[in-house]
Protein backbone atom coordinates (compact mmCIF):
# COMPACT_ATOMS: atom_id res chain seq x y z
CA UNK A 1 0.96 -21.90 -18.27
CA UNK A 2 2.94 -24.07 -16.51
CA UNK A 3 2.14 -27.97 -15.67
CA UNK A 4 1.76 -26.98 -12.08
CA UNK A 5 -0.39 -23.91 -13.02
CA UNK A 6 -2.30 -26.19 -14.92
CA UNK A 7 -2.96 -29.17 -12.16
CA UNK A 8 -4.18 -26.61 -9.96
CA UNK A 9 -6.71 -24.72 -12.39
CA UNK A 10 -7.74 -28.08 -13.22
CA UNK A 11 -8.38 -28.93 -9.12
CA UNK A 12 -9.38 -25.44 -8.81
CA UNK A 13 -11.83 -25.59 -11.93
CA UNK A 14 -13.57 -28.98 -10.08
CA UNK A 15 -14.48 -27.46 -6.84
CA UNK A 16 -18.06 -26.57 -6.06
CA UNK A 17 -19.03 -23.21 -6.63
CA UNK A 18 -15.76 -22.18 -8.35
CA UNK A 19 -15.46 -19.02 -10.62
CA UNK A 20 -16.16 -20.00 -14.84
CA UNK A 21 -16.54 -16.60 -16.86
CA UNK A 22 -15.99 -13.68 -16.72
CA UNK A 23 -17.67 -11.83 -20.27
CA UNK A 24 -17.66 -8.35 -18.23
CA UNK A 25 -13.71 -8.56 -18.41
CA UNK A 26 -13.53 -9.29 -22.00
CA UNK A 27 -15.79 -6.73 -22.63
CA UNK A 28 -13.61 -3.83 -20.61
CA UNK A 29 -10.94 -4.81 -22.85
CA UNK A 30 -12.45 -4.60 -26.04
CA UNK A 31 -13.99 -1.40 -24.92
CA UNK A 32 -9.87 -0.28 -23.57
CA UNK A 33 -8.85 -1.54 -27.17
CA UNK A 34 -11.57 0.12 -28.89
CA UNK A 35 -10.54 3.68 -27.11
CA UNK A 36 -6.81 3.01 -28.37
CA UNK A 37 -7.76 2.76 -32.07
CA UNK A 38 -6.59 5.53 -34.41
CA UNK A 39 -10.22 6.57 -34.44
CA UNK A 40 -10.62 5.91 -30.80
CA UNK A 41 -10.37 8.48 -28.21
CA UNK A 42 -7.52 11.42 -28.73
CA UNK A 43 -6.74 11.13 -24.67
CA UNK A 44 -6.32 7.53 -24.18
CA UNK A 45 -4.96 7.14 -27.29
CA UNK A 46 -2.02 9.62 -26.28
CA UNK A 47 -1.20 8.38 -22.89
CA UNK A 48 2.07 6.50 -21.82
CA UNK A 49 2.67 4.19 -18.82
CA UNK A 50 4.80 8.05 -17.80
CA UNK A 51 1.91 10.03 -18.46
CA UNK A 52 -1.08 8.39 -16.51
CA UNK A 53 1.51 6.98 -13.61
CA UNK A 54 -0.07 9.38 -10.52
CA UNK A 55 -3.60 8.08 -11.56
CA UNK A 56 -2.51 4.36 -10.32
CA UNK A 57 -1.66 5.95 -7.60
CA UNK A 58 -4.80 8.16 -6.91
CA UNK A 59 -7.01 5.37 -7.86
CA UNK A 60 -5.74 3.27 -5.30
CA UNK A 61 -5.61 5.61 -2.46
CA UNK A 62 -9.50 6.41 -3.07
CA UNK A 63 -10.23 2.58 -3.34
CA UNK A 64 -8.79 2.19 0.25
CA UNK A 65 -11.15 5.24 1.21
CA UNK A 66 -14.38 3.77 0.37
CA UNK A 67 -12.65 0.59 2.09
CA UNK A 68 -12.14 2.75 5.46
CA UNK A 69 -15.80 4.65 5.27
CA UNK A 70 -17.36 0.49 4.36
CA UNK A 71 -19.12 2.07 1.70
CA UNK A 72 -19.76 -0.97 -0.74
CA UNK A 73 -21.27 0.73 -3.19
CA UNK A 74 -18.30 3.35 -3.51
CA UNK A 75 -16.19 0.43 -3.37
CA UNK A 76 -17.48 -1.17 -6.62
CA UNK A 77 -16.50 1.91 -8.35
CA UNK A 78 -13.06 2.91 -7.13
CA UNK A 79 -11.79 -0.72 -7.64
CA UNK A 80 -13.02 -0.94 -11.71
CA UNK A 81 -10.86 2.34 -11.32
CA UNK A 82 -8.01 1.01 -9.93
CA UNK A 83 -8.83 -2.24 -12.79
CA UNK A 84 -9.07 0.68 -15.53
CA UNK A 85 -5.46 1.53 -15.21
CA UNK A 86 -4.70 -1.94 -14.74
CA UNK A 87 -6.28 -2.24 -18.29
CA UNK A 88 -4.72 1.01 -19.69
CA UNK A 89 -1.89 0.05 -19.20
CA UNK A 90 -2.02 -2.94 -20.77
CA UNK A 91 -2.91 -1.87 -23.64
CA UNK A 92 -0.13 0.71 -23.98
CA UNK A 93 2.37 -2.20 -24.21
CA UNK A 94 0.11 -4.26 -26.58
CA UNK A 95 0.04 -1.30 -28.92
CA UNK A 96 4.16 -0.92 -28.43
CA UNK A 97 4.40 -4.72 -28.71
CA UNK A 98 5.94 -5.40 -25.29
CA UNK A 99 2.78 -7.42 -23.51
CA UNK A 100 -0.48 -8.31 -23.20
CA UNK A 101 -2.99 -8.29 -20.77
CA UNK A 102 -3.03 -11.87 -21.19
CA UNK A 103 0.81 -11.57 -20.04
CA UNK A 104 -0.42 -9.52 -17.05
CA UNK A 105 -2.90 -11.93 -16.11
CA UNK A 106 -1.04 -14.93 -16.72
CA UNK A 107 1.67 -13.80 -14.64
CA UNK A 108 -0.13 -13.38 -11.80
CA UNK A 109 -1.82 -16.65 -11.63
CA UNK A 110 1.65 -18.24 -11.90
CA UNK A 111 3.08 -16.00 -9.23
CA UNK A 112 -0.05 -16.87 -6.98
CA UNK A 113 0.47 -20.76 -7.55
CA UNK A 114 3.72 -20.28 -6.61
CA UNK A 115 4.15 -18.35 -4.03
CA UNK A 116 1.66 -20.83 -2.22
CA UNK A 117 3.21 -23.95 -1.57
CA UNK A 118 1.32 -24.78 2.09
CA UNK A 119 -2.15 -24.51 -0.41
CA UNK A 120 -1.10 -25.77 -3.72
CA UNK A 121 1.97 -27.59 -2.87
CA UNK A 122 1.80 -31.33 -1.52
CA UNK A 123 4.63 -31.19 1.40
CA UNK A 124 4.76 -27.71 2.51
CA UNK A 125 1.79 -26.63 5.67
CA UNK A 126 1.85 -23.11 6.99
CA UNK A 127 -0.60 -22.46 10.49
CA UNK A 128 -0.61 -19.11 10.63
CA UNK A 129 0.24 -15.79 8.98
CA UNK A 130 4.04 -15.49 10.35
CA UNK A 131 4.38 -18.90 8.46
CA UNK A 132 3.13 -18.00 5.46
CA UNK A 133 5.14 -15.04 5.55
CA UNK A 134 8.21 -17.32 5.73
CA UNK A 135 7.45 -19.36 3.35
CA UNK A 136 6.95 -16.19 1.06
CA UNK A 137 10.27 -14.98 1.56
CA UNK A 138 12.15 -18.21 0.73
CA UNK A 139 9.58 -18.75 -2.77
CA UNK A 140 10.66 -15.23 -3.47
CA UNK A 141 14.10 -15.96 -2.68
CA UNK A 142 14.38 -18.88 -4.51
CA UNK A 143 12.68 -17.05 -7.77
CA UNK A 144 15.60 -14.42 -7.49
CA UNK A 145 18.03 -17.16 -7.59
CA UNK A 146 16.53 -19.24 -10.34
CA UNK A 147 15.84 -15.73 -12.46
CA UNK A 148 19.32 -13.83 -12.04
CA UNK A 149 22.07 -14.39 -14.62
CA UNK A 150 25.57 -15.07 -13.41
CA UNK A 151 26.97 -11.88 -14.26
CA UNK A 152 24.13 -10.44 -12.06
CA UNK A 153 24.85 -8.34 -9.32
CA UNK A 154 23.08 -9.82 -6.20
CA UNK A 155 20.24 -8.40 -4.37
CA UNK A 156 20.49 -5.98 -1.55
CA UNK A 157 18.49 -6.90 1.28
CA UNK A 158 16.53 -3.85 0.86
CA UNK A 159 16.16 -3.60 -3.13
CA UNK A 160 12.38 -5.09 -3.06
CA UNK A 161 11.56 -2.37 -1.20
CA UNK A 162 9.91 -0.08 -3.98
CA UNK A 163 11.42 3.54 -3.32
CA UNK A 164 8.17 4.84 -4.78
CA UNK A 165 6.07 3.45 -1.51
CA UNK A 166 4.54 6.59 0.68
CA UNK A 167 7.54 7.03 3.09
CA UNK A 168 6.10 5.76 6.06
CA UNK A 169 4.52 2.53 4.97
CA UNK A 170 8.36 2.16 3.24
CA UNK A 171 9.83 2.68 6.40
CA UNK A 172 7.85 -0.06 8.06
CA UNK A 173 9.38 -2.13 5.43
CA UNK A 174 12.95 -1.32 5.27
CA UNK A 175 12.74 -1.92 9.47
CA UNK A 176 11.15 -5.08 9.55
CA UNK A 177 13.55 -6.50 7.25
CA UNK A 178 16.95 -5.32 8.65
CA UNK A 179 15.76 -6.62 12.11
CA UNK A 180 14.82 -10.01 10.70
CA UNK A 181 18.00 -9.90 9.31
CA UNK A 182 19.29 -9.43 13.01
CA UNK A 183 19.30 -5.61 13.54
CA UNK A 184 17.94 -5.20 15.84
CA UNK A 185 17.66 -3.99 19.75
CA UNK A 186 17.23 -6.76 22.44
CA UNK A 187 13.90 -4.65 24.25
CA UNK A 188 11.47 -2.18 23.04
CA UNK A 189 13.04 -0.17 26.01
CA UNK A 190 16.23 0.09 23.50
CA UNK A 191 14.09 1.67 20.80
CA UNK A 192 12.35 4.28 23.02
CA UNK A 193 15.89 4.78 24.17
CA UNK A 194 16.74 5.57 20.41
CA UNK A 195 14.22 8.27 20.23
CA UNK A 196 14.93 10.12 23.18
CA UNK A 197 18.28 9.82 21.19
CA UNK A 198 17.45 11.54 17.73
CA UNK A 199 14.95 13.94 20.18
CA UNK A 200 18.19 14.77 21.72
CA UNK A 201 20.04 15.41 18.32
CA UNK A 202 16.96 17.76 16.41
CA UNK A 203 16.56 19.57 19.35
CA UNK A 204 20.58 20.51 18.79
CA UNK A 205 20.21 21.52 15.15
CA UNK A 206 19.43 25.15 14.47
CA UNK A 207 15.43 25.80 13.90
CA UNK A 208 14.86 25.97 9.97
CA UNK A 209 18.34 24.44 9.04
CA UNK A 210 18.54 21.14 6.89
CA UNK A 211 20.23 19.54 9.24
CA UNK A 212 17.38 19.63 11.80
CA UNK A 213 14.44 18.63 9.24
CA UNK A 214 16.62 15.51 8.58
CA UNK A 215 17.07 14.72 12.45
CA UNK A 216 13.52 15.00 12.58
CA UNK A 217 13.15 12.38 9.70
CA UNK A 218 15.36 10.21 11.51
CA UNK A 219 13.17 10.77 15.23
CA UNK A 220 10.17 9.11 12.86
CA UNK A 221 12.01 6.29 11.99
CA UNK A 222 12.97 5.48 15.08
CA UNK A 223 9.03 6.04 16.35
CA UNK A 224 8.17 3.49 13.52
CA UNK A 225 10.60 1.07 15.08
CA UNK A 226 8.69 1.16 17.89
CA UNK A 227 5.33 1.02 16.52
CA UNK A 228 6.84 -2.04 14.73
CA UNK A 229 8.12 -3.33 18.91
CA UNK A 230 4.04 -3.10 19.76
CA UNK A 231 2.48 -4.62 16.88
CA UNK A 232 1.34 -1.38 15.24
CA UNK A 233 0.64 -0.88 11.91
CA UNK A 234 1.77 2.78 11.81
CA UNK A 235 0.20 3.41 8.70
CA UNK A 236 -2.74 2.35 10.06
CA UNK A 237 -2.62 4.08 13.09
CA UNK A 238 -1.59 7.67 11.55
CA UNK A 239 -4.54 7.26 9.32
CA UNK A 240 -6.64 6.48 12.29
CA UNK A 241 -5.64 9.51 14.12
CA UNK A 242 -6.00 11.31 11.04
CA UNK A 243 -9.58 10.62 10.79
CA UNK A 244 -9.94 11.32 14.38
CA UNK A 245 -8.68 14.92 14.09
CA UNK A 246 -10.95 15.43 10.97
CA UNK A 247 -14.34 14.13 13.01
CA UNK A 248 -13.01 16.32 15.68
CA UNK A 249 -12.57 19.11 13.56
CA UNK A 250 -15.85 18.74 11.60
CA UNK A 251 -17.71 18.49 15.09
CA UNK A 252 -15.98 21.99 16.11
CA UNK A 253 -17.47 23.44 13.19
CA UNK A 254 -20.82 22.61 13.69
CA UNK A 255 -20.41 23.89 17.51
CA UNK A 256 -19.00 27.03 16.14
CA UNK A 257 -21.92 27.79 13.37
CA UNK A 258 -24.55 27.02 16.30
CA UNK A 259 -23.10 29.85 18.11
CA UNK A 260 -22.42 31.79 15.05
CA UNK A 261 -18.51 31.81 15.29
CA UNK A 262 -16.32 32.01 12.85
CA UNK A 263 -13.22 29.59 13.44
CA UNK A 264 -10.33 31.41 11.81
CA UNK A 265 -11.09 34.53 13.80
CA UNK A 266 -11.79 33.51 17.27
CA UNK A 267 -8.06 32.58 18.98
CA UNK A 268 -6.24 29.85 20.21
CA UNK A 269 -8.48 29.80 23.68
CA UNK A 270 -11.46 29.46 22.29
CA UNK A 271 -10.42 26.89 19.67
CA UNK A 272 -8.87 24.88 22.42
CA UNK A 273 -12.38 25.03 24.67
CA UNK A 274 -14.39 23.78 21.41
CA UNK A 275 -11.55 20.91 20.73
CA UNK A 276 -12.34 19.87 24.30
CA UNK A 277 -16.01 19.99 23.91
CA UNK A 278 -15.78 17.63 21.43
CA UNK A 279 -13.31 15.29 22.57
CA UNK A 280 -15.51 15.42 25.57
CA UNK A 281 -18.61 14.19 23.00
CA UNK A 282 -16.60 11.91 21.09
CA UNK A 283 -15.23 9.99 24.60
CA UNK A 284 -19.77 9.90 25.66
């Protein structure tokens, strides 16, 4: 650990109520090391970091599920989850000999110290979250520079953008960064000026053809621009809507079985007339 790492556990470690151990966490990796053994389990003890790579990902998604439906208990659960594959996977590379969950751990902490100057550092403040933000960007900035070799190619703007991200919270992303960079239109008017734009140009493309599914990819991006103009998180607000549409839904079902209907054979008209009914409910 670093000397800096080090002054701040040490301030850290002084401060009322602060965190000492944490036996539970030693114990889940013993037990993770214990499951790896040649007499362990046969399924963890055949994964890869390839093989058990969508789990992270599932793991994660149902850990911000319980976070959406504030169910605590739920909570507890899907995060040791998420901290299973966390510990998985740090196993895998003590068992190949490329790190430990020490490494992992030890990482982190130094990246955390780091990357906050305004609450570790002595001459850097931040007041609000746009600061912080800024100062994040130059840390990480600065740790590019210090890290790269000279032969190095530099970093595109966009590289830090993981590829693997869900394509729309990417696309927030890759937008706010090439209009900090000063792409950007001078009024939100410009960006809803930009969809009418790619509107224009999938509306041209022949239904069904490749051509018009990517105009219509290009119609989103420009929506996220503008969601990005307003202050909207459009993750955030798809998933909103999509829970909206499934309460909706769910509530049309229930109408339906009261008046013993079955929804896949009644038509359009009389879906639409229970969708309003429950909009109607929802709005009361």
């Amino acid at each position: 650990m670093s000397q800096t790492a080090d002054r701040v556990d040490a301030e850290n470690a002084a401060r009322p109520g602060a965190p000492t151990t944490h036996l539970e966490f030693d114990r889940l990796v013993r037990t993770m090391w214990r499951l790896r053994q040649p007499d362990g389990c046969p399924w963890d003890r055949e994964q890869t970091h390839r093989s058990i790579t969508k789990h992270m990902v599932e793991e994660a998604y149902e850990a911000v599920e319980a976070i959406e439906a504030d169910d605590t208990a739920h909570l507890v659960e899907e995060l040791g989850d998420v901290l299973e594959q966390v510990v998985l996977h740090a196993q895998i590379a003590a068992d190949e000999g490329a790190f430990t969950i020490d490494d992992v751990v030890h990482g982190l902490n130094e990246k955390l110290v780091r990357r906050h100057p305004h609450v570790f550092g002595e001459h850097v403040s931040a007041g609000d979250g746009n600061e912080v933000q800024d100062i994040w960007d130059e840390v990480k900035a600065a740790e590019r520079a210090a890290s790269g070799e000279k032969d190095a190619q530099p970093q595109g703007l966009l590289d830090s953008v993981p590829r693997s991200l869900p394509a729309l919270m990417q696309c927030q992303k890759i937008s706010k960064r090439a209009a900090k960079a000063g792409f950007e239109w001078p009024s939100v008017e410009g960006v809803w000026d930009k969809v009418a734009e790619e509107r224009a140009e999938f509306e041209r493309e022949a239904p069904g053809s490749p051509e018009r599914a990517a105009e219509f990819g290009d119609l989103l991006f420009s929506l996220v621009n503008v969601a990005r103009w307003e202050g909207i998180d459009a993750e955030e607000a798809l998933a909103h809507a999509n829970r909206k549409f499934r309460a909706r839904w769910a509530r049309m079902e229930e109408l339906a079985a009261k008046e013993g209907l079955d929804l896949e054979g009644i038509g359009t008209e009389a879906l639409n007339e229970l969708w309003d009914r429950a909009k109607a409910e929802e709005m009361s």
